[in-house]
C-alpha atoms as a PDB file:
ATOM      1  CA  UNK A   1      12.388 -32.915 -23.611  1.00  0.00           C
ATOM      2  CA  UNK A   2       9.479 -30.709 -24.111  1.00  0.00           C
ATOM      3  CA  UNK A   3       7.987 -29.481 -27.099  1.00  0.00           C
ATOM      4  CA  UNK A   4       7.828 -25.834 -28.238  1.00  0.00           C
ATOM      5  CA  UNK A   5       4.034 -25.511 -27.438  1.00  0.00           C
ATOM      6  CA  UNK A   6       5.085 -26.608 -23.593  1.00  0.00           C
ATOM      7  CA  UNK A   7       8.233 -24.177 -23.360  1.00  0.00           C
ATOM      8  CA  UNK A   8       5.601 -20.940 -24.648  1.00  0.00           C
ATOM      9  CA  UNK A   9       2.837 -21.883 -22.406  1.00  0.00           C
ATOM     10  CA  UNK A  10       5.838 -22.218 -19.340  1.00  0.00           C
ATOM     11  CA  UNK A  11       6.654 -18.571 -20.964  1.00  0.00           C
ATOM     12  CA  UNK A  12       2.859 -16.924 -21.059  1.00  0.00           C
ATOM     13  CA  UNK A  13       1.924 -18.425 -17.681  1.00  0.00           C
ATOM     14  CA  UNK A  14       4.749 -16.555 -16.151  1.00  0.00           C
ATOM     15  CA  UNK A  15       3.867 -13.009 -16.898  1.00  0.00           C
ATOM     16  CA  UNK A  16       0.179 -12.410 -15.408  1.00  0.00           C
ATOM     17  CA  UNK A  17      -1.730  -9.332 -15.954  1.00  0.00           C
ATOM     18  CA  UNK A  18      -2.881  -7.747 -12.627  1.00  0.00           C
ATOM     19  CA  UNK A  19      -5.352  -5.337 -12.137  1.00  0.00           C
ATOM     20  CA  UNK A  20      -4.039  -2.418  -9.873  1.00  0.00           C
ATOM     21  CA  UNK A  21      -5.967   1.205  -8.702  1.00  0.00           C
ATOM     22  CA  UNK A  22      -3.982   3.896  -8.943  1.00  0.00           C
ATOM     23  CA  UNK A  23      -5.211   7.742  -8.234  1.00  0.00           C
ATOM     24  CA  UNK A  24      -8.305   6.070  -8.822  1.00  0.00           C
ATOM     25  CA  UNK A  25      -8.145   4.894 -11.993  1.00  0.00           C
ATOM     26  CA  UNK A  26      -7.793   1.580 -12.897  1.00  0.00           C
ATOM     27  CA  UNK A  27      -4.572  -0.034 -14.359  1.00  0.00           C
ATOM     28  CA  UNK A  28      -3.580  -3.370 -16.125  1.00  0.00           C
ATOM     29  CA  UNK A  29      -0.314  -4.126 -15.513  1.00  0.00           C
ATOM     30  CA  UNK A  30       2.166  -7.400 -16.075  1.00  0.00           C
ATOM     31  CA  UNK A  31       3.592  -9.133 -13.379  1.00  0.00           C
ATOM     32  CA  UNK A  32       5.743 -11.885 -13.222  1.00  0.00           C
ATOM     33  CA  UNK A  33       5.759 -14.673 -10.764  1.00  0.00           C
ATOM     34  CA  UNK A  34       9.548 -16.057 -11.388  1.00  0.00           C
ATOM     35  CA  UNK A  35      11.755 -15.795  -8.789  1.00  0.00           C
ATOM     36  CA  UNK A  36      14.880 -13.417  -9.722  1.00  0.00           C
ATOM     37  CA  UNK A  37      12.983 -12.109 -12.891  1.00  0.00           C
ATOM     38  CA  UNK A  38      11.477  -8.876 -13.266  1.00  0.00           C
ATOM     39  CA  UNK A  39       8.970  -7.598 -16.235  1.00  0.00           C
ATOM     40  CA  UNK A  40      11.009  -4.817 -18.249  1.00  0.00           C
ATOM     41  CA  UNK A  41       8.694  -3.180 -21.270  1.00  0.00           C
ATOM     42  CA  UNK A  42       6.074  -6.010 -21.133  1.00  0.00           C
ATOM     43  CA  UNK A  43       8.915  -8.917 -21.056  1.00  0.00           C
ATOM     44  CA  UNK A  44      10.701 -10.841 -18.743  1.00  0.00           C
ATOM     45  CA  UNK A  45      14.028 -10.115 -17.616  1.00  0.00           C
ATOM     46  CA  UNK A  46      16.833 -11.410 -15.111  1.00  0.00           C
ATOM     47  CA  UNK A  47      17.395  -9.622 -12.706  1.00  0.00           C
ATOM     48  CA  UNK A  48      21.464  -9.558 -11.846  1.00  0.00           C
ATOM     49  CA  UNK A  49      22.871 -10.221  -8.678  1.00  0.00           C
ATOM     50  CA  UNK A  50      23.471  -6.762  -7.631  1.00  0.00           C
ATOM     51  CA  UNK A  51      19.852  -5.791  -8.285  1.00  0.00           C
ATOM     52  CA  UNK A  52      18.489  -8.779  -6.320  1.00  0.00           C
ATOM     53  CA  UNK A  53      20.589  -8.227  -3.155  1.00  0.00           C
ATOM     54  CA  UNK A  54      19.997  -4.795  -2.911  1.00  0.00           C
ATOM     55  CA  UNK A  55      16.111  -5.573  -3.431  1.00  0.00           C
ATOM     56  CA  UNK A  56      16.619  -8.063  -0.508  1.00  0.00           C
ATOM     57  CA  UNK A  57      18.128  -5.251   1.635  1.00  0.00           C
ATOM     58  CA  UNK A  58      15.430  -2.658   1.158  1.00  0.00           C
ATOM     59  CA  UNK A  59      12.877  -5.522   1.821  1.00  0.00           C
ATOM     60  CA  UNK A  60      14.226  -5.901   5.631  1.00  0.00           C
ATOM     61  CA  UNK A  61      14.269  -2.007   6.286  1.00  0.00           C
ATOM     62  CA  UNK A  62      10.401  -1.664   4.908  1.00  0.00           C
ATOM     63  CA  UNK A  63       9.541  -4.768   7.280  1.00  0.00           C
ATOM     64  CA  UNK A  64      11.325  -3.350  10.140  1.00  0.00           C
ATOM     65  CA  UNK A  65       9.399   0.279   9.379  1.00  0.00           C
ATOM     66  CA  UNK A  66       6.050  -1.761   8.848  1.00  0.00           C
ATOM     67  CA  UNK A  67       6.320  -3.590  11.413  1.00  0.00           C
ATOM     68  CA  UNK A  68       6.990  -0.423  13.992  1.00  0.00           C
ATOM     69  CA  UNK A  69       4.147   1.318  12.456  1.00  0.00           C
ATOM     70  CA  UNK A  70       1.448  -1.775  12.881  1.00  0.00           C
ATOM     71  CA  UNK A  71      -0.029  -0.359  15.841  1.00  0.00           C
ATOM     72  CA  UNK A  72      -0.564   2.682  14.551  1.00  0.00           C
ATOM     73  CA  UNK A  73      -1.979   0.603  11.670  1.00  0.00           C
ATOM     74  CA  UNK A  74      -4.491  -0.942  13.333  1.00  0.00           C
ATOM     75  CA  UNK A  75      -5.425   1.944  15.305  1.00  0.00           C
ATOM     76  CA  UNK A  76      -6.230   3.881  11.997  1.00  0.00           C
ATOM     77  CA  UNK A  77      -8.094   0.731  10.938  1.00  0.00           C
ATOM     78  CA  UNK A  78     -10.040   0.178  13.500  1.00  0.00           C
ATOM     79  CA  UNK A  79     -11.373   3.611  13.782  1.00  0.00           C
ATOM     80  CA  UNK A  80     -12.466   3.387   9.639  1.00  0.00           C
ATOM     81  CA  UNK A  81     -14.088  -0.057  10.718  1.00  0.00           C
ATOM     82  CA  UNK A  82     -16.155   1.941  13.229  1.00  0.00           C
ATOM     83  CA  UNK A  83     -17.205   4.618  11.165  1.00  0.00           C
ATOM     84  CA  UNK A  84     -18.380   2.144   8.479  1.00  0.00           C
ATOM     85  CA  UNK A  85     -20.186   0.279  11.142  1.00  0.00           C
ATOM     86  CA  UNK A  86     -17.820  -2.635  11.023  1.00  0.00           C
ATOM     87  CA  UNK A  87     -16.790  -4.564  13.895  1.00  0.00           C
END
């Protein structure tokens, strides 16, 4: 059985703060790295069944649209690379 100090650092190491850019300004947020949980005002929740399928659903549609788009992708990249000098 584990002791309470074990089950709360289980609980802080899954929620992770993660430093994002948005409209270029920078922003802390928490992320969690459980699988089927989600971070809901700074804790972790369950996410329910429903939730998670339809999560799995919209994941396969953006990877089909990514995936058409990644020459286009790399086209735009490549071109950036070159203006920067890159190779």
């Amino acid at each position: 059985m584990k002791t309470f100090k074990e089950l709360m650092d289980e609980f802080v190491e899954a929620l992770k703060r993660k430093v994002v850019y948005r409209d270029g300004k920078r922003v802390v947020k928490k992320v969690t790295d459980k699988d089927g949980y989600k971070v809901v005002g700074g804790k972790e929740v369950k996410m329910s069944s429903k939730e998670k399928l339809a999560r799995k659903k919209a994941g396969k549609i953006a990877a089909r649209k990514r995936k058409s788009k990644s020459a286009q992708i790399a086209k735009k990249r490549a071109r950036s690379m070159a203006k920067r000098g890159k190779k």
